[in-house]
Structure formats: structure tokens, C-alpha cells
Protein backbone atom coordinates (compact mmCIF):
# COMPACT_ATOMS: atom_id res chain seq x y z
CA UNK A 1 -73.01 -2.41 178.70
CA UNK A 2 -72.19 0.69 180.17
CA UNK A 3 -69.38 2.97 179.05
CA UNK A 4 -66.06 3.64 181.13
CA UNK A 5 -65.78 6.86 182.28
CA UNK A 6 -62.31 7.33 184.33
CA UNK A 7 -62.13 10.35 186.39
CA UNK A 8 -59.16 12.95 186.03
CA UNK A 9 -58.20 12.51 189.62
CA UNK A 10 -58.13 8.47 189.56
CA UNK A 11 -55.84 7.99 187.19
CA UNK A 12 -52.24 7.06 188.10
CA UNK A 13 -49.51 8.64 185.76
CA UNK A 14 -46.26 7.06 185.66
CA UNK A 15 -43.29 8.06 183.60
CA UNK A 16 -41.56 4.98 181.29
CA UNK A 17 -38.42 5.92 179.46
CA UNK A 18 -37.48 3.44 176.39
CA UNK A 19 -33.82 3.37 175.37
CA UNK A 20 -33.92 3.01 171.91
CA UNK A 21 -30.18 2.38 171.05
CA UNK A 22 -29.90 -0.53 168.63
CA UNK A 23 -33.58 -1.04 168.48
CA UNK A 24 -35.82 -1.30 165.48
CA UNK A 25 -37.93 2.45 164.82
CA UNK A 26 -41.47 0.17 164.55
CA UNK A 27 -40.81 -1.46 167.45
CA UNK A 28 -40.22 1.71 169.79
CA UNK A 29 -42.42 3.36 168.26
CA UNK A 30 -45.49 1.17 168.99
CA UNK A 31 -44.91 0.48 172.36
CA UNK A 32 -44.54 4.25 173.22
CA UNK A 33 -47.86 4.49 171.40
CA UNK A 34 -49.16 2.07 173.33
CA UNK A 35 -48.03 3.40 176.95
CA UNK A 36 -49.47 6.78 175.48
CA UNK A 37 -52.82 5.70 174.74
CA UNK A 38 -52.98 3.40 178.41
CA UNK A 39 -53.37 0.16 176.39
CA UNK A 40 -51.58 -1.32 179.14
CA UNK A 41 -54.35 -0.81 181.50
CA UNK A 42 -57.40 -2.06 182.53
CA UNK A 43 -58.87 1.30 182.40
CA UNK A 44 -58.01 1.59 178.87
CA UNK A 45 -61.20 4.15 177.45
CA UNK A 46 -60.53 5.25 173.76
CA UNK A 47 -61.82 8.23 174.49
CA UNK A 48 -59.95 9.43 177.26
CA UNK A 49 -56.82 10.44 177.95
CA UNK A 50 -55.39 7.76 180.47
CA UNK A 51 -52.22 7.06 179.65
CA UNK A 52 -48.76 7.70 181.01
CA UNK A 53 -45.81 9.93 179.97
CA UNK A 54 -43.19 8.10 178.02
CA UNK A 55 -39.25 9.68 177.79
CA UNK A 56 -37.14 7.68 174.55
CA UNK A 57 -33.56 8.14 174.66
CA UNK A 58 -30.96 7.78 172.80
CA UNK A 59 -33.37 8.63 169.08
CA UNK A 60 -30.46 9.24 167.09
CA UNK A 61 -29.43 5.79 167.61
CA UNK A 62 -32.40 3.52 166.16
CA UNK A 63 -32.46 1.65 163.28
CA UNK A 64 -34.29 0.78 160.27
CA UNK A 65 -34.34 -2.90 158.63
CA UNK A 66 -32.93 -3.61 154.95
CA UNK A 67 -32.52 -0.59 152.65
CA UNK A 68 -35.41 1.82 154.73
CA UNK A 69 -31.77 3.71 155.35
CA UNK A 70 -31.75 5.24 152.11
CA UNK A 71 -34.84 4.39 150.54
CA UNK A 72 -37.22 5.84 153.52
CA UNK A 73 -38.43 9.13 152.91
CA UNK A 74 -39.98 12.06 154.46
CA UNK A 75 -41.85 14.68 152.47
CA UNK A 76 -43.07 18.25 153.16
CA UNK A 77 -44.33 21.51 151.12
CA UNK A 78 -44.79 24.85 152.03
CA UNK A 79 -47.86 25.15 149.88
CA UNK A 80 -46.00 26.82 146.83
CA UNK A 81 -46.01 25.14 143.70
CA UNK A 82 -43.33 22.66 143.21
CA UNK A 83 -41.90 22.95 146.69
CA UNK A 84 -42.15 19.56 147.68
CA UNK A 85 -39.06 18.17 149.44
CA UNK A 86 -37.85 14.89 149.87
CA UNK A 87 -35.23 14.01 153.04
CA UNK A 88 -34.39 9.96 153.45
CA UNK A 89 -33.70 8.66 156.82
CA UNK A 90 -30.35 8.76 156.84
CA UNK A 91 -30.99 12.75 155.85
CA UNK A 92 -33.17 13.10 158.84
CA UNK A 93 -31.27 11.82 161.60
CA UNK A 94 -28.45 13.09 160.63
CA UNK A 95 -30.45 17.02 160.32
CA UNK A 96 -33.03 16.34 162.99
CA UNK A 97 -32.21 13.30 164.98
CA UNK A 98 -35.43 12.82 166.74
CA UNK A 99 -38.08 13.67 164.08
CA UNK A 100 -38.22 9.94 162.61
CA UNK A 101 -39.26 8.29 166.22
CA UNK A 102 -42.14 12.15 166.78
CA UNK A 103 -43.04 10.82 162.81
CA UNK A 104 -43.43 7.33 163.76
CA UNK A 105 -44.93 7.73 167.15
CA UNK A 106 -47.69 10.83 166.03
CA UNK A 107 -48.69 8.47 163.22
CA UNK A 108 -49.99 5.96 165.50
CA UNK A 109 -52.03 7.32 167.33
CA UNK A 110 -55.44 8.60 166.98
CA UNK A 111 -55.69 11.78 164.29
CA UNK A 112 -58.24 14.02 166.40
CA UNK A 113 -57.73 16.40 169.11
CA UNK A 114 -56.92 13.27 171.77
CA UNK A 115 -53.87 12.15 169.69
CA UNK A 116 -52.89 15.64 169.73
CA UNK A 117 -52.80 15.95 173.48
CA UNK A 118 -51.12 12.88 173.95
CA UNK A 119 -48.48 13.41 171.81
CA UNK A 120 -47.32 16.27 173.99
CA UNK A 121 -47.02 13.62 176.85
CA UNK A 122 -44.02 12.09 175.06
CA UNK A 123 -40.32 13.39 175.10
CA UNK A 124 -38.00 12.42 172.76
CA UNK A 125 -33.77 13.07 173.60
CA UNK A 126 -31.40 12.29 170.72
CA UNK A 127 -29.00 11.51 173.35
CA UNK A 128 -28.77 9.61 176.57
CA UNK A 129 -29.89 12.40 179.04
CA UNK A 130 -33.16 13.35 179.92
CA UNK A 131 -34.21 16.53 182.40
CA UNK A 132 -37.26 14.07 183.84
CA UNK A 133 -34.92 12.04 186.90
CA UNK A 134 -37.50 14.11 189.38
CA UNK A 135 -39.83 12.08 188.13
CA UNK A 136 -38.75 8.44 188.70
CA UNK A 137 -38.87 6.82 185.22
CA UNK A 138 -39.25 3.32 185.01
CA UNK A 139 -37.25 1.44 182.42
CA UNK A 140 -39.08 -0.21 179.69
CA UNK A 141 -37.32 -3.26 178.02
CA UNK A 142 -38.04 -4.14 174.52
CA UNK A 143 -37.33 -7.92 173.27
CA UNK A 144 -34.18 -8.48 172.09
CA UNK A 145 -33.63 -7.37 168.20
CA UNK A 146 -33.34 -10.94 166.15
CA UNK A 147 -30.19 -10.77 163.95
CA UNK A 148 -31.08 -11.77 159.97
């Protein structure tokens, strides 16, 4: 077998956006990861960078299953001694309304210089606007949530 090497020139980038109003946090977050990485293709290299730019709207409106509300949490220090800080979701939207989905998104994909690049190919609005209408989006539909 030989390995896939995809030239910078032909590969075809195409902007998705992903409304994620009343739509599960995994759920988005996975197929943005997904369109990120160009799993969708047939091109698909793990070592390059071939996928596509993704633009999720509408952040501040995703949800979380059971008690993840309250019970989710996000930690960070600033390297002092007992500095470590606790926020729970409902904390975090509310303070910064699109960190959750950046969270969830960076954390799946790869942790090396690649995931690094193509996390700066994703845009994330806590509202329904976007700047990126130049660039022709195409809509992205998740399945329908399932009501518990």
C-alpha cells in the first residue's frame, strides 16, 4: 500500500455552518470535528490537513442531557498554588457562551500541531449571525434530538 499524499492545491474547501439551537453539545460537536478533520471524504489522510471550514451558530443555545447543567464542570489554574477554579456549564454559557462547543470541539481532535491548525478553521457565534455569507455556507442538518 502506498500512502495518500493530497496536494495543497487539490483540495476543495467548502464552508458548512451547523445551527446548534436545541441540539445536544456531543452531537455538534462531533460532527464539526468530523467536517474539520475531512472524515467525510474520500481523501481523508490523518496526516493532512484536508478538511473544510465549519461556522456553528447559535452556541449559547445547546444543550446538555440530565443534570450535565449543573454538574458539568470546567477547570483551570494559573499555576499558583491553590488557584484552581471550577465554572459548571450553566456558569460558562452564561460568562462565555461559546467556550463549551471550542472545549468540546478542540478535545476531539488530534492533540499535535495538526489539531491545532484545524481548530483555527472553525468559528463559533453565540448568536445567529455570522460575518462568513461571502463565502456560501452550506447548511448542515443534524438528526432530530429524541425526546426522553
Amino acid at each position: 500500500m502506498k500512502t495518500i499524499f493530497v496536494k495543497a492545491k487539490e483540495i476543495d474547501r467548502k464552508w458548512y455552518v451547523i445551527d446548534a439551537a436545541g441540539q445536544r453539545l456531543g452531537r455538534v460537536a462531533t460532527e464539526a470535528a468530523n467536517i474539520l478533520r475531512g472524515k467525510n471524504k474520500p481523501e481523508f489522510a490523518p496526516h493532512q490537513e484536508v478538511g473544510d471550514y465549519v461556522i456553528i451558530i447559535n452556541a449559547e443555545q445547546v444543550e446538555v442531557t440530565g443534570r450535565k447543567a449543573t454538574q458539568k464542570m470546567y477547570y483551570r489554574h494559573s499555576g499558583y498554588l491553590g488557584s484552581l477554579r471550577a465554572d459548571s456549564f450553566e456558569k460558562m454559557i452564561g460568562r462565555k457562551p461559546v467556550f463549551p462547543m471550542e472545549h468540546a470541539v478542540r478535545g476531539m481532535l488530534p492533540k499535535n500541531r495538526l489539531g491545532r491548525k484545524l481548530f483555527t478553521n472553525l468559528k463559533v457565534y453565540a448568536g445567529g449571525d455570522h460575518p462568513h455569507a461571502a463565502q456560501k455556507p452550506e447548511a448542515v442538518t443534524l438528526p432530530a434530538v429524541k425526546e426522553a
